[in-house]
Protein backbone atom coordinates (compact mmCIF):
# COMPACT_ATOMS: atom_id res chain seq x y z
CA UNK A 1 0.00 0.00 0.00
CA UNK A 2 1.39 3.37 -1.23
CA UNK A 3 0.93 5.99 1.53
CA UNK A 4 0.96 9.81 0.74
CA UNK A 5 2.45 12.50 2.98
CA UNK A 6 0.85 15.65 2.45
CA UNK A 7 3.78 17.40 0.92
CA UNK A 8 4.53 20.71 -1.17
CA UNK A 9 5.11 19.12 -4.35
CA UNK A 10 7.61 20.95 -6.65
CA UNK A 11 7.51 20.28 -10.30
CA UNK A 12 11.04 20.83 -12.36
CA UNK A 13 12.28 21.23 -15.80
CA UNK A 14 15.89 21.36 -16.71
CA UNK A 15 16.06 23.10 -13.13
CA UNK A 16 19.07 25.88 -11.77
CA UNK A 17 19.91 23.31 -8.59
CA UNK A 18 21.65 25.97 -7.09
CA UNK A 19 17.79 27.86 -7.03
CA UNK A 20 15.90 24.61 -6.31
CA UNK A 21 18.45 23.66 -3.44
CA UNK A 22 17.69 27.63 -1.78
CA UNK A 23 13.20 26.64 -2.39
CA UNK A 24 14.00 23.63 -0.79
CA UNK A 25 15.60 25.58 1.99
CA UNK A 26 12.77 28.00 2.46
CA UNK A 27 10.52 25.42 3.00
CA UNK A 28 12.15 23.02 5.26
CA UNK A 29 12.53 26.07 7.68
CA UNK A 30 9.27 26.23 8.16
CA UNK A 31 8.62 22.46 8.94
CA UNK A 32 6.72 21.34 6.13
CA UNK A 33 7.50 18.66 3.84
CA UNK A 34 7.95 18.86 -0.06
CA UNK A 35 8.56 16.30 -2.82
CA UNK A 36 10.34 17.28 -6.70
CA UNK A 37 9.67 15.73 -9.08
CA UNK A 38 10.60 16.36 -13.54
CA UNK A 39 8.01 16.98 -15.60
CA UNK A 40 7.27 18.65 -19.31
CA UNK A 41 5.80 22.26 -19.73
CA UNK A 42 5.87 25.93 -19.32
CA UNK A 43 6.53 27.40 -15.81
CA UNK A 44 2.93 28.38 -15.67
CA UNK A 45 1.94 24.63 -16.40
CA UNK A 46 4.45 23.17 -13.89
CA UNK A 47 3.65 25.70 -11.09
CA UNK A 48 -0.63 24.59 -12.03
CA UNK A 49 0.07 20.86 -11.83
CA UNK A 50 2.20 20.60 -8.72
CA UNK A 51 -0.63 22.43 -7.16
CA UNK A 52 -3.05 20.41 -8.16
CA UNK A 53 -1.25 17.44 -7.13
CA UNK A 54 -0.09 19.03 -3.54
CA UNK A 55 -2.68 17.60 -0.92
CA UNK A 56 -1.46 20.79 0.53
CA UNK A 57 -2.49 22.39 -2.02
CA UNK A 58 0.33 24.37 -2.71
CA UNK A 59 3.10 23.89 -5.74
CA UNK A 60 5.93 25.31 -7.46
CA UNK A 61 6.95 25.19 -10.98
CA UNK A 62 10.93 25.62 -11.69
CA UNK A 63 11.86 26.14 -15.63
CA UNK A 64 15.41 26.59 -15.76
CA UNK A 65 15.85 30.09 -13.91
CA UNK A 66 12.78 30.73 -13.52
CA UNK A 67 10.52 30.04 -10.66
CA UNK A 68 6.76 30.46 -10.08
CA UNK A 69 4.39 29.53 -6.97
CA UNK A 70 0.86 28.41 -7.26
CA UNK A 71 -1.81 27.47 -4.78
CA UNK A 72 -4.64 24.81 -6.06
CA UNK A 73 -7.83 26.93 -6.28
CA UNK A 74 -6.24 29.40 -8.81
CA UNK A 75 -5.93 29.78 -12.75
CA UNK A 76 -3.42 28.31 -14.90
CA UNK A 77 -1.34 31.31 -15.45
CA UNK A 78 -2.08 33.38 -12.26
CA UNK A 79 0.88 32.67 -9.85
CA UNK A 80 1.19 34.01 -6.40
CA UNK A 81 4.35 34.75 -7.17
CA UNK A 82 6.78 34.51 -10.29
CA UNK A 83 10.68 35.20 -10.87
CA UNK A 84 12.71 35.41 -13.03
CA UNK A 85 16.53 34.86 -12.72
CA UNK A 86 16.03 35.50 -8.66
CA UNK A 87 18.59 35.71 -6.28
CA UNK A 88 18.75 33.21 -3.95
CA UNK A 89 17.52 34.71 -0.76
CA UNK A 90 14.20 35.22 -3.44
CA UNK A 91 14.03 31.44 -3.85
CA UNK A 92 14.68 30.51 -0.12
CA UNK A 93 12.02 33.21 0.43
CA UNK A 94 9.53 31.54 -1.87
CA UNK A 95 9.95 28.20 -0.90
CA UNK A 96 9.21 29.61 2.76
CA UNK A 97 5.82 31.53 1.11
CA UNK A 98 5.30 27.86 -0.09
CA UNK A 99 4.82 26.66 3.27
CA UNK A 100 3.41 29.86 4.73
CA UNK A 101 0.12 29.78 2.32
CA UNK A 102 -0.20 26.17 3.40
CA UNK A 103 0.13 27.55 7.81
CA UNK A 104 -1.86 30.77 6.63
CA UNK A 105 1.03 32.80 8.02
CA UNK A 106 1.91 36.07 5.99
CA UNK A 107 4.37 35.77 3.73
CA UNK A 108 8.02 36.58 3.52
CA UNK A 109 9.17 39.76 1.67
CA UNK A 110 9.89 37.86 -2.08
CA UNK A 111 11.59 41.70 -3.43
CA UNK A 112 14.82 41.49 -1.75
């Protein structure tokens, strides 16, 4: 019998690991569990489907250098948050937000 955790899940394509190492980051600091996984599409596709899947109900799509969080009760295409080439107090910072939606604590500051 396959058990699942509810877990952040994080959907990657052809992914910076340096960026997806500091998302990781963010959300292990706040205590809540995540799982990547590679899949095909466009960041806003990625970011739709790992939210879907989260029984969190909160994912994150990683395309490259580019990085966009979703929750599971919005659009395709209308992330809480998207970057683009961030730094990596942006991604640890995101990951954290990750985790935060799923608490319902405000977020972190994402414009450092």
């Amino acid at each position: 019998m396959v058990v699942n955790k509810p877990t952040i899940m994080i959907y990657v394509r052809e992914p910076d690991e340096d960026l997806l190492r500091e998302v990781c980051a963010g959300i292990e600091e706040e205590g809540v569990l995540y799982q990547v996984q590679a899949h095909e599409g466009d960041l806003d596709s990625l970011a739709y489907e790992a939210a879907k899947e989260s029984m969190l109900g909160s994912g994150i799509g990683i395309h490259g250098a580019r990085l966009a969080m979703q929750m599971q009760r919005l659009p395709r295409g209308k992330n809480v948050f998207e970057l683009d080439a961030p730094s990596f107090g942006q991604c640890r910072n995101l990951g954290a937000n990750s985790a935060r939606a799923v608490k319902k604590l405000p977020f972190k500051e994402i414009s450092l």
